[in-house]
N, C-alpha and C. Protein backbone atom coordinates (compact mmCIF):
# COMPACT_ATOMS: atom_id res chain seq x y z
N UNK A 1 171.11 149.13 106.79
CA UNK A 1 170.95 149.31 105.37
C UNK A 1 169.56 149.87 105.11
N UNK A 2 168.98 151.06 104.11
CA UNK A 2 168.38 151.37 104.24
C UNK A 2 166.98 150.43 102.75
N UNK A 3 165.93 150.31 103.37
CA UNK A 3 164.89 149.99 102.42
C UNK A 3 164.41 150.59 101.25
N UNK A 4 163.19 150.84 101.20
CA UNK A 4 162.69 151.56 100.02
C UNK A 4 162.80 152.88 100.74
N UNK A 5 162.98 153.78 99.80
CA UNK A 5 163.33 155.40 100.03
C UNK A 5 162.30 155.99 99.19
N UNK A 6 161.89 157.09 100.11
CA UNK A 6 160.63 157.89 99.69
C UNK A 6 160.87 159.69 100.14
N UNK A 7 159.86 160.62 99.97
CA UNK A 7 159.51 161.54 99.96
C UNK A 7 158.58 161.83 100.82
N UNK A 8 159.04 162.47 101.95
CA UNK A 8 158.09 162.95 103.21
C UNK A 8 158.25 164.71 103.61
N UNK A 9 156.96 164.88 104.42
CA UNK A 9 157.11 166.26 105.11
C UNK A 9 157.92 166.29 106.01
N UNK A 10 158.65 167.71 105.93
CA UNK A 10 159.21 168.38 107.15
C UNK A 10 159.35 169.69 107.14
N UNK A 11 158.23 169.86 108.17
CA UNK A 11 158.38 171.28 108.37
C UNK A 11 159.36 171.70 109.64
N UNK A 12 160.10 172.71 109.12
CA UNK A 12 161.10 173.29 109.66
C UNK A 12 160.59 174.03 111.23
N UNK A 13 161.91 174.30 112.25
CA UNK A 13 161.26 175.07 113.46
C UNK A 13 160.57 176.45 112.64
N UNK A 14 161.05 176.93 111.67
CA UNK A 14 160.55 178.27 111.74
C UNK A 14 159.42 178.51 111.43
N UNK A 15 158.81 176.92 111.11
CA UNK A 15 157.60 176.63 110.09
C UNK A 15 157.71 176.65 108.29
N UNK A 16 158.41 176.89 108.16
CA UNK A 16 158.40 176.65 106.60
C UNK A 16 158.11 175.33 105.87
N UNK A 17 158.09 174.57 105.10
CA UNK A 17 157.20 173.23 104.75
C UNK A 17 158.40 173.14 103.46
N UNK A 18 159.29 171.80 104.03
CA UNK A 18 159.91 171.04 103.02
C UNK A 18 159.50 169.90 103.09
N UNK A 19 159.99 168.75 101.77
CA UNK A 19 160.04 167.51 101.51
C UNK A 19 161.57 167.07 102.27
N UNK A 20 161.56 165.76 102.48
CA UNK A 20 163.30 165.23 103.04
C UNK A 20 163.39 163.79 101.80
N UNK A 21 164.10 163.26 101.64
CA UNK A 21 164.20 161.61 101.11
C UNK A 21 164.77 161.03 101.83
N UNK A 22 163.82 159.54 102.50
CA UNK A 22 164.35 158.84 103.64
C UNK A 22 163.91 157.82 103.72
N UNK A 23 164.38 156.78 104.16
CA UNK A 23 164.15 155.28 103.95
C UNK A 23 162.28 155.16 104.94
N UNK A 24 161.72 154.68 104.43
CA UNK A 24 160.02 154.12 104.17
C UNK A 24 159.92 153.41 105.98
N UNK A 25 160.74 152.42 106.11
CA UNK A 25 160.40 152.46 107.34
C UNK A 25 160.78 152.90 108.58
N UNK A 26 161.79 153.79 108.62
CA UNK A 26 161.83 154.76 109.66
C UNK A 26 160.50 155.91 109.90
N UNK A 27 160.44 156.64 108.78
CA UNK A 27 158.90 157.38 108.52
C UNK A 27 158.40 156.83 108.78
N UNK A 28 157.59 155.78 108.47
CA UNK A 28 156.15 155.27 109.13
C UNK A 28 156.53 154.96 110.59
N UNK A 29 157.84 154.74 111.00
CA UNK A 29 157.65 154.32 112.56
C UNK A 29 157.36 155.49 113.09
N UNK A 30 157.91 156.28 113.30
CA UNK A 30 158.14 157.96 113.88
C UNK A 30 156.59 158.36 113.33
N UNK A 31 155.60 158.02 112.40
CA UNK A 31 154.63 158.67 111.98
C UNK A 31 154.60 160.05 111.08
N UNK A 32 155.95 160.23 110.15
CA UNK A 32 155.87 161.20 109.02
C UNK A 32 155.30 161.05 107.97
N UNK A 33 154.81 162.41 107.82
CA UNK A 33 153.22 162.25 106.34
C UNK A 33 154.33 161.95 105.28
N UNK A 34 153.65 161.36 104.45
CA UNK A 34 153.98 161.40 102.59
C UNK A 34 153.89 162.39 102.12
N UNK A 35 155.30 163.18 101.75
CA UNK A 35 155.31 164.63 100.63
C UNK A 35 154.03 164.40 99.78
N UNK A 36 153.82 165.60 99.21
CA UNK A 36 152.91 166.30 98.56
C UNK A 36 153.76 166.63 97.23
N UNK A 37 153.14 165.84 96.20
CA UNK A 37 153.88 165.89 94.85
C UNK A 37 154.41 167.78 94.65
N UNK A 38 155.62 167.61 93.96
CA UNK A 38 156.17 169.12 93.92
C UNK A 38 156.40 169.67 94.92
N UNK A 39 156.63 169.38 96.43
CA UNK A 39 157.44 170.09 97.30
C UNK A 39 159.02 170.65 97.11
N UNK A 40 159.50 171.47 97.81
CA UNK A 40 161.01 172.29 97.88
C UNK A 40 161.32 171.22 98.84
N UNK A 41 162.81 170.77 98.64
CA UNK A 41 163.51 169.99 99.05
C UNK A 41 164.18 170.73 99.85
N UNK A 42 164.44 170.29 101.38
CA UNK A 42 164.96 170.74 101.90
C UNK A 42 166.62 171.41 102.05
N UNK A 43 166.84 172.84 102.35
CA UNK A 43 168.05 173.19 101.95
C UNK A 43 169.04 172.74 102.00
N UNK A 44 170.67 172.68 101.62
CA UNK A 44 171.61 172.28 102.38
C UNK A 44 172.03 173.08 103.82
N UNK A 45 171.45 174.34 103.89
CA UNK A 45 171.76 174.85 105.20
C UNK A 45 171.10 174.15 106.49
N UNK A 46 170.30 173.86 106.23
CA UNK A 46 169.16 172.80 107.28
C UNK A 46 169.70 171.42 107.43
N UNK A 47 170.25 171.29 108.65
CA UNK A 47 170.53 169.60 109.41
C UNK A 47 169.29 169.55 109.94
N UNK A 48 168.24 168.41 109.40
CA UNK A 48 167.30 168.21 110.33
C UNK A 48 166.69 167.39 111.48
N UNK A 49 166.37 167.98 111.99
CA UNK A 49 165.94 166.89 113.46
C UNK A 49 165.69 165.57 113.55
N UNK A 50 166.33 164.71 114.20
CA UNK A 50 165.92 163.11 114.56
C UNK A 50 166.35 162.94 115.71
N UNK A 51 166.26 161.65 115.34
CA UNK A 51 166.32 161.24 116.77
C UNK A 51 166.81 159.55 116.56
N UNK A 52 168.03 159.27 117.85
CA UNK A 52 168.89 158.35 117.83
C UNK A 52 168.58 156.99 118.52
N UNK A 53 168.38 155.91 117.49
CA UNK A 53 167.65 154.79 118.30
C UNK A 53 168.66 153.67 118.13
N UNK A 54 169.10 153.11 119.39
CA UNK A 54 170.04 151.98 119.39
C UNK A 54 169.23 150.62 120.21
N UNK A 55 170.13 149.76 119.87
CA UNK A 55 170.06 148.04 120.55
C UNK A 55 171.02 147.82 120.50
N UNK A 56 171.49 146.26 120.92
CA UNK A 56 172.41 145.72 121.02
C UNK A 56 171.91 144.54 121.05
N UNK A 57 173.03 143.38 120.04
CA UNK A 57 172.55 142.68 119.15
C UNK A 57 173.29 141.29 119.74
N UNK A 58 173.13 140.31 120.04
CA UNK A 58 174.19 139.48 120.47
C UNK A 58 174.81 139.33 121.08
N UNK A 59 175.53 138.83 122.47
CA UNK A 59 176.07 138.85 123.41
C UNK A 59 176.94 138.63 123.23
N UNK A 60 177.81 138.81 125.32
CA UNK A 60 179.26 138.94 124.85
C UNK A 60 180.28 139.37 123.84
N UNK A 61 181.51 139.04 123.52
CA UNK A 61 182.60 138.98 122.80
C UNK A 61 182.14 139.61 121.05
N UNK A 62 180.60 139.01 120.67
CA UNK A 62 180.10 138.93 119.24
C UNK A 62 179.16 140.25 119.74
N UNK A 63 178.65 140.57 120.75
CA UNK A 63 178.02 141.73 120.76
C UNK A 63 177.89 142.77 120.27
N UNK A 64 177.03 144.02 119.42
CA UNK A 64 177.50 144.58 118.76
C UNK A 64 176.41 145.78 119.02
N UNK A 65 176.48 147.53 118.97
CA UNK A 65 175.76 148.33 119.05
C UNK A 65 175.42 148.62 117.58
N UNK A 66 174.22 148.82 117.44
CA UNK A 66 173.07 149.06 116.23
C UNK A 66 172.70 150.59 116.11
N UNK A 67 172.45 151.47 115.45
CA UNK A 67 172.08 152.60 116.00
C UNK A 67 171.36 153.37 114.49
N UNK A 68 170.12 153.65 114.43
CA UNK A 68 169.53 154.27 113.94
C UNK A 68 169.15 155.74 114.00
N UNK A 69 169.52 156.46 113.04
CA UNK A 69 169.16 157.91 112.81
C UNK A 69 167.53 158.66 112.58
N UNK A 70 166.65 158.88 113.27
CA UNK A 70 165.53 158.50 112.10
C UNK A 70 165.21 160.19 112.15
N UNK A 71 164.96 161.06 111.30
CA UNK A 71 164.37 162.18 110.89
C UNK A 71 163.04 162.54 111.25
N UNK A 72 162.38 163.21 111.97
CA UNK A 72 161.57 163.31 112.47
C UNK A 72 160.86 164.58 112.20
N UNK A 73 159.43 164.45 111.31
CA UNK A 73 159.09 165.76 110.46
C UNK A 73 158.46 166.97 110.67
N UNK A 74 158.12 166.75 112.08
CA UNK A 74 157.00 167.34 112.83
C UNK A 74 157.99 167.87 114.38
N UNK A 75 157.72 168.77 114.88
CA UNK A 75 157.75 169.30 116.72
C UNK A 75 156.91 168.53 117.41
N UNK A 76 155.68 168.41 116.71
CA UNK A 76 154.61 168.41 117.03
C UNK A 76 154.26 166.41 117.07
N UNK A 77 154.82 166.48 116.41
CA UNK A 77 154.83 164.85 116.86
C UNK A 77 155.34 164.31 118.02
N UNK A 78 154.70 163.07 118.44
CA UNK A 78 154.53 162.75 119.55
C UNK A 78 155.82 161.89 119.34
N UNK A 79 156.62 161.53 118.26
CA UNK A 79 157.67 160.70 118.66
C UNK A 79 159.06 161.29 118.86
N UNK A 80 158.48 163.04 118.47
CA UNK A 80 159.60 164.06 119.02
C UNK A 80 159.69 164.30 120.38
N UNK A 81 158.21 164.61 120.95
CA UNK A 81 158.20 164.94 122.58
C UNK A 81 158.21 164.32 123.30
N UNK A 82 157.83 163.03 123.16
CA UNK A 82 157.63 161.54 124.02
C UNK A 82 158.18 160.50 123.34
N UNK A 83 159.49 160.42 123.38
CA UNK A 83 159.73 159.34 122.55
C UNK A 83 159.94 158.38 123.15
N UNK A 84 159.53 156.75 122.38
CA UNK A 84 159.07 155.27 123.14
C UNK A 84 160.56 154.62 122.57
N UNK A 85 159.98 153.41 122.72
CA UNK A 85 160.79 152.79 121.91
C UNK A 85 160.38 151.77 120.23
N UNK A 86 160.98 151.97 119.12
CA UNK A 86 160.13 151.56 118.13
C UNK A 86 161.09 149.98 117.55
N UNK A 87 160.46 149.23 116.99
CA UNK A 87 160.96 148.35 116.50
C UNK A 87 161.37 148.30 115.07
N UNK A 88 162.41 147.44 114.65
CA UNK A 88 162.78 147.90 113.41
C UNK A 88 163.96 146.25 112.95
N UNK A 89 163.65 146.05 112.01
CA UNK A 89 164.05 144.88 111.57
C UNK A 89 166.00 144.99 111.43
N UNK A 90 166.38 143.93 111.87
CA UNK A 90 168.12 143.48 111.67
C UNK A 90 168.72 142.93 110.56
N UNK A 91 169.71 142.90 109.72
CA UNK A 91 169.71 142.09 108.91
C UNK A 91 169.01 141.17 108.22
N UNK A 92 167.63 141.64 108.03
CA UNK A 92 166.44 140.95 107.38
C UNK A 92 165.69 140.32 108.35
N UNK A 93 166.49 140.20 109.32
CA UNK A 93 165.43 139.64 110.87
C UNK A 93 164.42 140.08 111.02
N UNK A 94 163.89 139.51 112.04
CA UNK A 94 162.60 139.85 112.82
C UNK A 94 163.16 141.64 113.23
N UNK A 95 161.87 141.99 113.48
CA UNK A 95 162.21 143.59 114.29
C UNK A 95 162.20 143.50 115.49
N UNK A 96 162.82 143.91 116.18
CA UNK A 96 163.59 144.32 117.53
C UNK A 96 163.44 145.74 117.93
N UNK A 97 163.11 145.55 119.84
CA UNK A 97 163.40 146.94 119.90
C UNK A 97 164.31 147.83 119.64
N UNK A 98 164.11 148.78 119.31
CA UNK A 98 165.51 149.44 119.41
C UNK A 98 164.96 150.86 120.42
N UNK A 99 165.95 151.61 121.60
CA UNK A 99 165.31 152.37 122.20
C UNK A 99 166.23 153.97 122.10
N UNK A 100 165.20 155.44 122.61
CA UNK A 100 165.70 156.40 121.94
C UNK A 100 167.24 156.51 122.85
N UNK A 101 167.95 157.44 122.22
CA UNK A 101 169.17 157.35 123.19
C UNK A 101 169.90 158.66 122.93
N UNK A 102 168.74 159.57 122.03
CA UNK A 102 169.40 161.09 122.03
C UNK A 102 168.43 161.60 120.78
N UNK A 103 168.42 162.71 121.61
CA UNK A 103 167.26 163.69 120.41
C UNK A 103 168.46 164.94 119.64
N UNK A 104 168.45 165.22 118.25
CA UNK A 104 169.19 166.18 117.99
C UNK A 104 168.26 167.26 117.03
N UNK A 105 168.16 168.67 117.56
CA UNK A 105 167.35 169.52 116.83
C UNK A 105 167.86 170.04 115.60
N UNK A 106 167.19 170.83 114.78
CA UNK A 106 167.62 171.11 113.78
C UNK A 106 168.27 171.85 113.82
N UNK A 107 169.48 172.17 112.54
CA UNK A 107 170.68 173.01 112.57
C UNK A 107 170.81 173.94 111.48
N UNK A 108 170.86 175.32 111.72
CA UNK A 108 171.31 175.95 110.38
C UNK A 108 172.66 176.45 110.36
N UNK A 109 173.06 176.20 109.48
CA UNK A 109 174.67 176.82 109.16
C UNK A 109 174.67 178.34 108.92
N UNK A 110 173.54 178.92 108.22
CA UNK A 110 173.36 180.14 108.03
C UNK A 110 172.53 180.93 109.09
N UNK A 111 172.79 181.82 109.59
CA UNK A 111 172.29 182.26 111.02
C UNK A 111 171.18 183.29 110.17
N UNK A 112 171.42 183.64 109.25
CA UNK A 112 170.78 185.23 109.08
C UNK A 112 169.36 184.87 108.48
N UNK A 113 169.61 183.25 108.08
CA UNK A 113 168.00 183.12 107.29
C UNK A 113 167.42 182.55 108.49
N UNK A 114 167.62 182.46 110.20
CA UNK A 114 166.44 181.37 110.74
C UNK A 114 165.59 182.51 110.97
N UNK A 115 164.34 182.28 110.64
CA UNK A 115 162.96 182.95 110.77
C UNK A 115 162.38 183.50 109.58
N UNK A 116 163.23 183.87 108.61
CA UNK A 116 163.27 184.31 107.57
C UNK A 116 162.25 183.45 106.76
N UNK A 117 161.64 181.82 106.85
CA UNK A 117 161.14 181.33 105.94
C UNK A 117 161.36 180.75 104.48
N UNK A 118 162.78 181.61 104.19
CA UNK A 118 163.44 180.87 103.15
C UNK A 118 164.41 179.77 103.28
């Protein structure tokens, strides 16, 4: 379930500089800046990059896989190229590791604008 939801950077592979809206503590784990009042929201042609963080919660029979999406705003961040493992709270629980378990890059649906900047 997601927390407080906010307004962060993401700049695109081609470099272009959008805002995303995304729950407060995924961003601060991954280390994404706080948008800049009046940013362009990122397009609908743009799926953007994160990265897939799971645990597993309870044993045996009640056991259950957890799995977090988290958006990641930067290349250039270190939780894109080296990714650890980050902790992140359960059902109001304590936070737990949770570790990466797949990186997915960004996607455009429209081929003719990548590089283009728009």
């Amino acid at each position: 379930m997601a927390g407080k939801l906010d307004y962060y950077d993401y700049k695109s592979d081609n470099g272009s500089e959008y805002v995303v809206f995304m729950d407060e503590s995924n961003a601060v784990a991954v280390g994404n800046v706080d948008a800049a009042a009046g940013g362009t929201g990122l397009p609908t042609e743009i799926s953007p990059r994160y990265i897939t963080y799971s645990t597993t919660v309870g044993s045996g029979a009640a056991a259950r896989k957890i799995s977090r999406r988290v958006i990641v705003g930067d290349v250039e961040n270190v939780k894109w190229t080296s990714p650890g493992p980050l902790n992140f709270a359960v059902d109001g629980g304590p936070a737990i590791p949770f570790f990466p378990t797949s990186a997915t890059g960004e996607r455009r649906t429209r081929l003719g604008q990548f590089g283009s900047g728009a």
